[in-house]
Protein backbone atom coordinates (compact mmCIF):
# COMPACT_ATOMS: atom_id res chain seq x y z
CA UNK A 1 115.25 85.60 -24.47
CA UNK A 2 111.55 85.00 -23.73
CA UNK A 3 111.82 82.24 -26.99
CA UNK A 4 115.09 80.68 -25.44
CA UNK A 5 113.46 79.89 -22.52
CA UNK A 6 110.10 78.68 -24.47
CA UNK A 7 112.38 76.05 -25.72
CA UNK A 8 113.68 74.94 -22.53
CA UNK A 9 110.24 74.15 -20.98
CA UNK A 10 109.39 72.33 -24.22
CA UNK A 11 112.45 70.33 -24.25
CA UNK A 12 112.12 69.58 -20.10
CA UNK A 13 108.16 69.29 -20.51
CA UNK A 14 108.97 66.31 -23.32
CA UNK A 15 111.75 64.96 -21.44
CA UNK A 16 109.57 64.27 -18.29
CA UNK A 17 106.21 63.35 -20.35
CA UNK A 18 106.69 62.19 -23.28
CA UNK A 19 106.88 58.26 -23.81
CA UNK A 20 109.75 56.18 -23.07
CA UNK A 21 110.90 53.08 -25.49
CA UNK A 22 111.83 49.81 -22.98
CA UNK A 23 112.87 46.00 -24.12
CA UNK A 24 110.77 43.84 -23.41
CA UNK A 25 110.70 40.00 -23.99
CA UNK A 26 114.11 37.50 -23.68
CA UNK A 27 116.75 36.16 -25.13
CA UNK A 28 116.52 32.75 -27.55
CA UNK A 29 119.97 31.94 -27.09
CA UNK A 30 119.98 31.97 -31.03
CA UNK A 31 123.11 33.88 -31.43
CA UNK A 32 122.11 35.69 -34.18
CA UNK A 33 123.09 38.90 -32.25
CA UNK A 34 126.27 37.76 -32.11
CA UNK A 35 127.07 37.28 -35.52
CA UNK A 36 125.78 40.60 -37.10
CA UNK A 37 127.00 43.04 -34.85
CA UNK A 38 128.38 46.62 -36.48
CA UNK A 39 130.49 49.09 -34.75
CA UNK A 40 131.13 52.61 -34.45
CA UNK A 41 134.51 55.03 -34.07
CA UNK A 42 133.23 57.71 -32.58
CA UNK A 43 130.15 58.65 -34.93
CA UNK A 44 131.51 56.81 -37.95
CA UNK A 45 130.74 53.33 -38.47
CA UNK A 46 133.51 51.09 -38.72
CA UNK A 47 134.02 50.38 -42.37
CA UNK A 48 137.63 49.18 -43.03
CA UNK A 49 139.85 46.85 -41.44
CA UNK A 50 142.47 49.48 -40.90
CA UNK A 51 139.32 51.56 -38.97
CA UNK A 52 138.63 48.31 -36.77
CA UNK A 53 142.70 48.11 -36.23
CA UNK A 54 142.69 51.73 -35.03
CA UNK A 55 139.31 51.09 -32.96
CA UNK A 56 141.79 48.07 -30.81
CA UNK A 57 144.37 50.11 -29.81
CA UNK A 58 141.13 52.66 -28.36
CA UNK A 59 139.33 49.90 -27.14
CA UNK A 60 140.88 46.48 -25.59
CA UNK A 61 137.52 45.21 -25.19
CA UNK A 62 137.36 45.25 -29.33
CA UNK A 63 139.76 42.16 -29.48
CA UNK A 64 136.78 40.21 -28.55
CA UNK A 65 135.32 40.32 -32.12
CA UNK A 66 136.16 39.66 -35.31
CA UNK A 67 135.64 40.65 -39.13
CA UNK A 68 132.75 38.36 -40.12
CA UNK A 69 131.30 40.32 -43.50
CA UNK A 70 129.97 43.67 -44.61
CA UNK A 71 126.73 45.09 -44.03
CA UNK A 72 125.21 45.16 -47.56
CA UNK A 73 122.58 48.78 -46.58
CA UNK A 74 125.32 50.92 -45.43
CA UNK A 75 128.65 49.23 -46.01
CA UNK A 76 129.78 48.79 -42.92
CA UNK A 77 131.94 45.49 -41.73
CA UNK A 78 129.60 43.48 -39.38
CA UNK A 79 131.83 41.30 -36.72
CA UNK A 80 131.16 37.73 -35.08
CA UNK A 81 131.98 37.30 -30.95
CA UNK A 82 134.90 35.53 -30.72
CA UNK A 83 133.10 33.84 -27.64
CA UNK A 84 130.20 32.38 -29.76
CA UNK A 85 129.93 28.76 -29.53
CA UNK A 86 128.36 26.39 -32.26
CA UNK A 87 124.67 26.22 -30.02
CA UNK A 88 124.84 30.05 -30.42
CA UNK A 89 125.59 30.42 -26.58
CA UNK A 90 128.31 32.50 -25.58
CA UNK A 91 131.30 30.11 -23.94
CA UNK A 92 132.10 33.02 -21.28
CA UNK A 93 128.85 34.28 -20.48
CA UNK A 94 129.94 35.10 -16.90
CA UNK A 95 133.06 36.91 -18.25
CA UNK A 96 131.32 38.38 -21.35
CA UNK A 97 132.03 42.50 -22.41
CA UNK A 98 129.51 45.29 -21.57
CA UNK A 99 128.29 45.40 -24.76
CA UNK A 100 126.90 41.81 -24.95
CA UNK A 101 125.71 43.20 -21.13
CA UNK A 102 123.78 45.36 -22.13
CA UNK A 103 122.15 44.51 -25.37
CA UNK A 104 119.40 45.12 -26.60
CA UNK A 105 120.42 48.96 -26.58
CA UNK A 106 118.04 51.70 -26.67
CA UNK A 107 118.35 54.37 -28.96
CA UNK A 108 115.44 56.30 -29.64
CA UNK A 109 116.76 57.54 -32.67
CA UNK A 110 117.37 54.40 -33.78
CA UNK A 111 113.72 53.14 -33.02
CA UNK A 112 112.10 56.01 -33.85
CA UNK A 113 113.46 55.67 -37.57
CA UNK A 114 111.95 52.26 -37.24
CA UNK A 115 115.04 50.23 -36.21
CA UNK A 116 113.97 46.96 -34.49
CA UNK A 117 115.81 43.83 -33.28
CA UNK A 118 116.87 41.31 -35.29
CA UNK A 119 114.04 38.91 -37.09
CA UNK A 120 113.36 35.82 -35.03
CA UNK A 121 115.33 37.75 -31.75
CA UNK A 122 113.08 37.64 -28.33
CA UNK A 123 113.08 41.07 -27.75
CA UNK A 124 111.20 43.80 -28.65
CA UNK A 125 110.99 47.53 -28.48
CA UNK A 126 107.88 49.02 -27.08
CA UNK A 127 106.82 52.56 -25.55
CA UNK A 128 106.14 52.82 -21.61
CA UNK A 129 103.15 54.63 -21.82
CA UNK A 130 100.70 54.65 -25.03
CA UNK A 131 100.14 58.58 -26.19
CA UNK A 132 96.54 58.38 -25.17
CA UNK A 133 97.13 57.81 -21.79
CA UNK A 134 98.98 60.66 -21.93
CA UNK A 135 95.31 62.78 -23.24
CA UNK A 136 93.84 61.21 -20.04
């Protein structure tokens, strides 16, 4: 009991201290985002077109994107926004889905296993607080 509890002010104690990853910088308007993007059903990234067919009927806002190639590190099919003009600017920005909203996400996971935007993208990850300001 006394060790189940332990655990629980660890976990809040790291929750409410511990360093926070943020975005920083812009967006290029390169489009390069656009073009590579992977998704997942559920915890399974999408890796057939039959997967991505399923995904639609889930998800409406799926019909947005396309099949554009497969990820050569994992497999997966990486998709192109249908709304993607030439100049890499999106033609509906106004009108454009939550995910392109809300990119860049962040997943600690993800950036803690030293996942990073895409080369040449204007954003960055970064911590809120450096760990020795945390010692202070």
């Amino acid at each position: 009991m006394v060790k189940k509890i332990l655990q629980h002010i660890k976990f809040l104690y790291n929750r409410l201290f511990s360093s926070k990853y943020v975005v920083k910088g812009r967006c290029l308007a390169c489009g390069k985002c656009c073009r590579t993007i992977v998704f997942y059903d559920g915890d399974e990234l999408i890796k057939t077109k039959e997967q991505f067919e399923a995904a639609k009927l889930k998800n409406k806002r799926m019909n947005l994107f396309e099949i554009s190639g497969t990820d050569e590190t994992d497999g997966a099919l990486t998709f192109v926004c249908k709304s993607l003009g030439a100049d890499g600017r999106c033609k509906s920005y106004w009108l454009r889905s939550m995910f392109c909203r809300e990119y860049p996400f962040v997943i600690p996971d993800f950036i803690r296993n030293n996942g990073a935007t895409l080369e040449g993208c204007g954003y960055h990850y970064t911590v809120s607080k450096e760990f020795k300001e945390f010692l202070k």
